[in-house]
PDB file of N, CA and C in Angstrom:
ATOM      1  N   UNK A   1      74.766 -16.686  32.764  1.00  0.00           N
ATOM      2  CA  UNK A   1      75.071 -16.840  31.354  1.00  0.00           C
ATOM      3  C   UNK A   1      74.542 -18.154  30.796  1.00  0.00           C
ATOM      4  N   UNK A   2      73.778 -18.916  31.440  1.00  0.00           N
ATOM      5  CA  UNK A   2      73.855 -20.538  30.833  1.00  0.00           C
ATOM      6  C   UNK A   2      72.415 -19.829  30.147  1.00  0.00           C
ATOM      7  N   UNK A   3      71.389 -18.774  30.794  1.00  0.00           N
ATOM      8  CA  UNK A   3      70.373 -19.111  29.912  1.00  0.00           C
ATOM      9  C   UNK A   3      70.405 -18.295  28.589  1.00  0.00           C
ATOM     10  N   UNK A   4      71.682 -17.490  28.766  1.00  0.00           N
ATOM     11  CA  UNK A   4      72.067 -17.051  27.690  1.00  0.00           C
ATOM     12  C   UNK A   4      72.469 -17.791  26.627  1.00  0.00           C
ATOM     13  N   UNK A   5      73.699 -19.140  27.287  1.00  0.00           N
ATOM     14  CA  UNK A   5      74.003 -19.936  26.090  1.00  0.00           C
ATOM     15  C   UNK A   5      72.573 -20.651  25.640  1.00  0.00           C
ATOM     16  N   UNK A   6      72.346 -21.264  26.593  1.00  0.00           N
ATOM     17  CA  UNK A   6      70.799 -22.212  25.985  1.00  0.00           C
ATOM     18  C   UNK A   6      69.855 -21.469  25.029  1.00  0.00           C
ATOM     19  N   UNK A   7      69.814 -20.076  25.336  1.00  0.00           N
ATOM     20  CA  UNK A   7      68.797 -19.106  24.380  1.00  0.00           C
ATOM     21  C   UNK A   7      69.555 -19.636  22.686  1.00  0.00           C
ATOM     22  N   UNK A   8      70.739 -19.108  22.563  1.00  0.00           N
ATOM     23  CA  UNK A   8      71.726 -18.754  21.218  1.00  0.00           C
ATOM     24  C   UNK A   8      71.369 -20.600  20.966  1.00  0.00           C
ATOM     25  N   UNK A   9      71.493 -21.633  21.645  1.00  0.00           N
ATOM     26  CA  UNK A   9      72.132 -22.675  21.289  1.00  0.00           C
ATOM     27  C   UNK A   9      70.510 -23.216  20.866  1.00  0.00           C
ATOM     28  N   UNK A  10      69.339 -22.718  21.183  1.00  0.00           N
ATOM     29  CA  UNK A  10      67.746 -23.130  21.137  1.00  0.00           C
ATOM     30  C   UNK A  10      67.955 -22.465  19.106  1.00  0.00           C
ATOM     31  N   UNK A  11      68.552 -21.723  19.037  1.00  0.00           N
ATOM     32  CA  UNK A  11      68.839 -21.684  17.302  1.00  0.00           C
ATOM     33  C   UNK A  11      67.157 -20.229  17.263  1.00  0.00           C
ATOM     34  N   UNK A  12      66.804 -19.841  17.783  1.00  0.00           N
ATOM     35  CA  UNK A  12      65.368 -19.098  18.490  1.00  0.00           C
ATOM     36  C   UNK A  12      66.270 -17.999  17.903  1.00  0.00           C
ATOM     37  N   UNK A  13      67.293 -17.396  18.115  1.00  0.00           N
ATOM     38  CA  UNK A  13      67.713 -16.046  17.763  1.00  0.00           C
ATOM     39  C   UNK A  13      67.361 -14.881  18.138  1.00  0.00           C
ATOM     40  N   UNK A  14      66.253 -15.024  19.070  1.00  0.00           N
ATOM     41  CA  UNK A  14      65.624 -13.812  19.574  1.00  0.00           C
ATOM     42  C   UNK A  14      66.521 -12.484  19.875  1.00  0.00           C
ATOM     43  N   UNK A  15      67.600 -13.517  20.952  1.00  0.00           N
ATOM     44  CA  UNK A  15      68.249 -12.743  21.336  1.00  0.00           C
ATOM     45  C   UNK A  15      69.709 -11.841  20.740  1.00  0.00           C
ATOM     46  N   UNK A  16      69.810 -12.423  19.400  1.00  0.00           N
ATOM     47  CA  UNK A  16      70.896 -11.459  18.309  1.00  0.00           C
ATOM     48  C   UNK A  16      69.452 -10.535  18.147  1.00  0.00           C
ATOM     49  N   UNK A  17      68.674 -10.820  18.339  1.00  0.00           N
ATOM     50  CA  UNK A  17      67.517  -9.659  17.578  1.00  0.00           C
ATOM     51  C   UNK A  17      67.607  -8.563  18.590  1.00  0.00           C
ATOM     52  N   UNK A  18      67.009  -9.208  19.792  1.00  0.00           N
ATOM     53  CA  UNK A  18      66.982  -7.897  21.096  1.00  0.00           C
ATOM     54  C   UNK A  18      68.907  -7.060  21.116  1.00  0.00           C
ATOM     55  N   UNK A  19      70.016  -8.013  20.784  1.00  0.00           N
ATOM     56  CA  UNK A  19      71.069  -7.192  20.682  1.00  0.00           C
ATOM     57  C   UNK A  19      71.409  -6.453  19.815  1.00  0.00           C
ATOM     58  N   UNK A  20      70.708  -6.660  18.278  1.00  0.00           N
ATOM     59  CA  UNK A  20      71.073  -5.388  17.734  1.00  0.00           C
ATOM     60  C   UNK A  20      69.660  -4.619  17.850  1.00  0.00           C
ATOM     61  N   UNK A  21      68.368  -4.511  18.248  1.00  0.00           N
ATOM     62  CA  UNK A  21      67.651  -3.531  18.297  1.00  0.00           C
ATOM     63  C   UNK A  21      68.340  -2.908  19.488  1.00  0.00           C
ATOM     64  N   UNK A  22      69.290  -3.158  20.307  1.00  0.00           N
ATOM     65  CA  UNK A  22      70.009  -2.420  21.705  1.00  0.00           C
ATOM     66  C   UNK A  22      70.969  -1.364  21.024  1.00  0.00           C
ATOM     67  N   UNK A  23      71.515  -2.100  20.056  1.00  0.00           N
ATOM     68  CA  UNK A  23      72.472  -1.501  19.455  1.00  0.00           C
ATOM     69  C   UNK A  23      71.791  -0.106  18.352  1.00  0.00           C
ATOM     70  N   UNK A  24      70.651  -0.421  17.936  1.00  0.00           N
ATOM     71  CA  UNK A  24      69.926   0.852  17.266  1.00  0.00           C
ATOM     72  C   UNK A  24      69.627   1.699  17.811  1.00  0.00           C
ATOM     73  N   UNK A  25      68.499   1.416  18.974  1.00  0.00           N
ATOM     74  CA  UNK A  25      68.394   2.233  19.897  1.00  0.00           C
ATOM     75  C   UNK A  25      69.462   3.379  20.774  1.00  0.00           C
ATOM     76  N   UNK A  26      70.482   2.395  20.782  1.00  0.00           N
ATOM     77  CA  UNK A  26      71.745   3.219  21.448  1.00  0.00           C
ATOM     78  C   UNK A  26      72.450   4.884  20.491  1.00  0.00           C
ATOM     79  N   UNK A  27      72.174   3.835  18.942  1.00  0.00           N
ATOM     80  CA  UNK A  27      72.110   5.210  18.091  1.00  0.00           C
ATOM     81  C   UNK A  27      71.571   6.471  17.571  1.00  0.00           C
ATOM     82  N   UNK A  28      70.161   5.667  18.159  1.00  0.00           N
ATOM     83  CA  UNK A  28      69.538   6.611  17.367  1.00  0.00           C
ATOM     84  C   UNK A  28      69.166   7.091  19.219  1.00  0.00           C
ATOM     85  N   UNK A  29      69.654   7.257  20.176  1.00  0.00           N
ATOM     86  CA  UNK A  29      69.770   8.147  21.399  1.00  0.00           C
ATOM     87  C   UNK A  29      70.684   8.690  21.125  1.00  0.00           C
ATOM     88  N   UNK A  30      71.911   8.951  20.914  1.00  0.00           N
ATOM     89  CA  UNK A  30      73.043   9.559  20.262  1.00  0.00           C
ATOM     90  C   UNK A  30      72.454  10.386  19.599  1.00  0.00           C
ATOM     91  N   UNK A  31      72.120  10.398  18.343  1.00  0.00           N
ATOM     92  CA  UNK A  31      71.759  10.846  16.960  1.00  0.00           C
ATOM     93  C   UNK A  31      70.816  11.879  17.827  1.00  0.00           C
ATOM     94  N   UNK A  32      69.616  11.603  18.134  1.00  0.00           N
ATOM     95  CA  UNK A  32      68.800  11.870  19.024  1.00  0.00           C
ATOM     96  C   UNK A  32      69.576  13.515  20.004  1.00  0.00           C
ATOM     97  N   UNK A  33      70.119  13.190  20.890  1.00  0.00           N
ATOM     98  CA  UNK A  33      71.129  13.847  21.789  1.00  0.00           C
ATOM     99  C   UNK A  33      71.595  15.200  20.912  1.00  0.00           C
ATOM    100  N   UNK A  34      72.552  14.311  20.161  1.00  0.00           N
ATOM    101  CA  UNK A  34      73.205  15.564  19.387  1.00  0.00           C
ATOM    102  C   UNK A  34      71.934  16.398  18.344  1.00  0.00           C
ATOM    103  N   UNK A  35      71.120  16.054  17.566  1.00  0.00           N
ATOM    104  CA  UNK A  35      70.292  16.805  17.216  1.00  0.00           C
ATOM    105  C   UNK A  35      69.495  18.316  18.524  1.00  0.00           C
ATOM    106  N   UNK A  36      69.406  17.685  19.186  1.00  0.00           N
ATOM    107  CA  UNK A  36      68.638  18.109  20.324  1.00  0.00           C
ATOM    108  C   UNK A  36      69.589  19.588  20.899  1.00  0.00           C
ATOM    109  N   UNK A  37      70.921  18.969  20.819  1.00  0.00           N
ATOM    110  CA  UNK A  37      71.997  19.961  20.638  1.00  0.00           C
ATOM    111  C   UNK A  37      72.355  20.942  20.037  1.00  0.00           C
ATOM    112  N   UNK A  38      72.087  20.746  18.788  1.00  0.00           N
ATOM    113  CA  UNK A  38      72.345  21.289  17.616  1.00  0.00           C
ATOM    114  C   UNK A  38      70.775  22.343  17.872  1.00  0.00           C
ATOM    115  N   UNK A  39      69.955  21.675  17.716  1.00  0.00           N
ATOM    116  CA  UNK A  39      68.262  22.684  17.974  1.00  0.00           C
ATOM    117  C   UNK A  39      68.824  23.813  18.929  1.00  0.00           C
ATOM    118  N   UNK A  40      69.218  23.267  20.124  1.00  0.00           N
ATOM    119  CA  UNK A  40      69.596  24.597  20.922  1.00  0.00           C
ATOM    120  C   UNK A  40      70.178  25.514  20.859  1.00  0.00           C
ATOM    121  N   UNK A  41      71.194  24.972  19.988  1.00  0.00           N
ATOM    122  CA  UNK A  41      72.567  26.093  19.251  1.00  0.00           C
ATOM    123  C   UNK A  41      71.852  26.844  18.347  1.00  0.00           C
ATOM    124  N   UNK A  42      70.644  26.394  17.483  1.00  0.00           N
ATOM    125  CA  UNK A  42      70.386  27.799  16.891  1.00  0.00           C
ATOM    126  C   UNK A  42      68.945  28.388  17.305  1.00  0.00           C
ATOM    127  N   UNK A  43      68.784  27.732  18.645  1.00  0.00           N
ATOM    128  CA  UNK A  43      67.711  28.445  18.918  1.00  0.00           C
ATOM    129  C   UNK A  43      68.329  30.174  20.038  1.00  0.00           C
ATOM    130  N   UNK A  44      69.681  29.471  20.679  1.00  0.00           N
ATOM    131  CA  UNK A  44      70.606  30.298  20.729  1.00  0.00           C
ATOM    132  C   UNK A  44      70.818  31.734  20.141  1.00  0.00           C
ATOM    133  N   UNK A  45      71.489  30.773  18.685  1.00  0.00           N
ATOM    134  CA  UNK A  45      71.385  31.903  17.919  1.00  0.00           C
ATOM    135  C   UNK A  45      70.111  32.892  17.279  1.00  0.00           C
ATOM    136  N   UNK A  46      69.130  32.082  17.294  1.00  0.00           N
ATOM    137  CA  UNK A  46      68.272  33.052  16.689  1.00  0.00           C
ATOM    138  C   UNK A  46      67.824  33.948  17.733  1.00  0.00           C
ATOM    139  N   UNK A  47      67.739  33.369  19.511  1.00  0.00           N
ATOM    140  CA  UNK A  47      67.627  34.823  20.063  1.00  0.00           C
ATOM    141  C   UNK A  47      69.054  35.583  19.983  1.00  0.00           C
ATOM    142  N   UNK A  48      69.767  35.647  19.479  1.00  0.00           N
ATOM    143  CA  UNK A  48      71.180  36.884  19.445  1.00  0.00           C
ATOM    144  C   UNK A  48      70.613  37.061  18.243  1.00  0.00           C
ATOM    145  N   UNK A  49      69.958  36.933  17.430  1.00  0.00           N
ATOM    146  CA  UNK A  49      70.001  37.580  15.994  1.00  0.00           C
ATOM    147  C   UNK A  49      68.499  38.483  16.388  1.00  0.00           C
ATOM    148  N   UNK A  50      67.487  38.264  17.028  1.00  0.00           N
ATOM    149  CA  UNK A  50      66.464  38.840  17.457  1.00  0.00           C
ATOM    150  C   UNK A  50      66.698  40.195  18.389  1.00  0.00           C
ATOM    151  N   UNK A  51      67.924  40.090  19.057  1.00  0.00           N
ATOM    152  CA  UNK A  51      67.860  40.742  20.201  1.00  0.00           C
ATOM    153  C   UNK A  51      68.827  42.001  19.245  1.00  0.00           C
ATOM    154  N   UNK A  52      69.820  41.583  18.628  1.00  0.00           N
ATOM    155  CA  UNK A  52      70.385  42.625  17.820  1.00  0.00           C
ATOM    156  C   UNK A  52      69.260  43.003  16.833  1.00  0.00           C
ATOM    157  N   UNK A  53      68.406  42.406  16.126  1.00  0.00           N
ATOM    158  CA  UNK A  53      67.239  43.422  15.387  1.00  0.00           C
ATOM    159  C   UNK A  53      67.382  44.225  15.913  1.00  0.00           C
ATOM    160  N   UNK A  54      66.392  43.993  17.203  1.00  0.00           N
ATOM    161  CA  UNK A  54      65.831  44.734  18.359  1.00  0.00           C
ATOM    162  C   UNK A  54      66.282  45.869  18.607  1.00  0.00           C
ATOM    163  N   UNK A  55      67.845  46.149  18.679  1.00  0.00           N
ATOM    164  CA  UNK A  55      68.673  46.620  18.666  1.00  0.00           C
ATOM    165  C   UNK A  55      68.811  47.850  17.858  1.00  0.00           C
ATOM    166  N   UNK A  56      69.474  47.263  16.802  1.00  0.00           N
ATOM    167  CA  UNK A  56      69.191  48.215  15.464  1.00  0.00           C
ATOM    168  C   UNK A  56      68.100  48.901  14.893  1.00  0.00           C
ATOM    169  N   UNK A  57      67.111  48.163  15.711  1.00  0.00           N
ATOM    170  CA  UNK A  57      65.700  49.250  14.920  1.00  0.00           C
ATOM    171  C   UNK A  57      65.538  50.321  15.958  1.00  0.00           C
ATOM    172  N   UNK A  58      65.824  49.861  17.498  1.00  0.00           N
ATOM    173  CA  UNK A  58      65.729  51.072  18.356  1.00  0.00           C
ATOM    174  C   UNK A  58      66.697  52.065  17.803  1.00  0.00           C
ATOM    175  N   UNK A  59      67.892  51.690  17.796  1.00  0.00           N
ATOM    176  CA  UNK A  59      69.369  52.596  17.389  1.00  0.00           C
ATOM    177  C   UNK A  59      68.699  53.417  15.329  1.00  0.00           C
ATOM    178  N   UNK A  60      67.977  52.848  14.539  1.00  0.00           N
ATOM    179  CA  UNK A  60      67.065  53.261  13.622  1.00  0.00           C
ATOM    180  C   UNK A  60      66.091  54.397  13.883  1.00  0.00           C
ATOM    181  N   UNK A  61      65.754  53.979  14.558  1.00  0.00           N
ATOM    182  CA  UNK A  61      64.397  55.206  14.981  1.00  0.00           C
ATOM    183  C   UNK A  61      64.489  56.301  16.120  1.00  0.00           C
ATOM    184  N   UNK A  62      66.061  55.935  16.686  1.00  0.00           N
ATOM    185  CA  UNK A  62      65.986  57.412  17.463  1.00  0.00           C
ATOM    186  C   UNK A  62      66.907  58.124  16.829  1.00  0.00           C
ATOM    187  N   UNK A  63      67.031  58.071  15.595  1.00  0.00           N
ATOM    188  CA  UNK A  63      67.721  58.717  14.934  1.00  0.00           C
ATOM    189  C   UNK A  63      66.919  59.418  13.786  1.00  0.00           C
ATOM    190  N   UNK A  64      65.624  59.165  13.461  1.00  0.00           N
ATOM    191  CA  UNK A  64      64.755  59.689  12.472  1.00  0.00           C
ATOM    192  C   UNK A  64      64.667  61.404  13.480  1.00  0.00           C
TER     193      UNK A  64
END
């Protein structure tokens, strides 16, 4: 920790900089994550909505 204090106490600031770009990064992996989540959930859904077409047009046409 001392070259930690000496960094903050050099008045340089670098390092509030590298701690909140840690802190962005951390969010926007989150943000990131759950999007990625969310993509799957309706990629999910759009094969159940494909597969019931699928479905209904067979159950459609053997009925003509």
């Amino acid at each position: 920790m001392v070259g930690v204090n000496a960094w903050r106490e050099s008045g340089l600031g670098a390092l509030l900089d590298i701690e909140a770009l840690q802190h962005v990064n951390t969010e926007l992996q989150q943000r990131n994550a759950a999007l990625v989540a969310r993509l799957d959930e309706r990629d999910r859904d759009l094969a159940a909505a494909r597969a019931t077409n699928r479905d209904l047009m067979i159950q459609m046409n053997s009925v003509r």
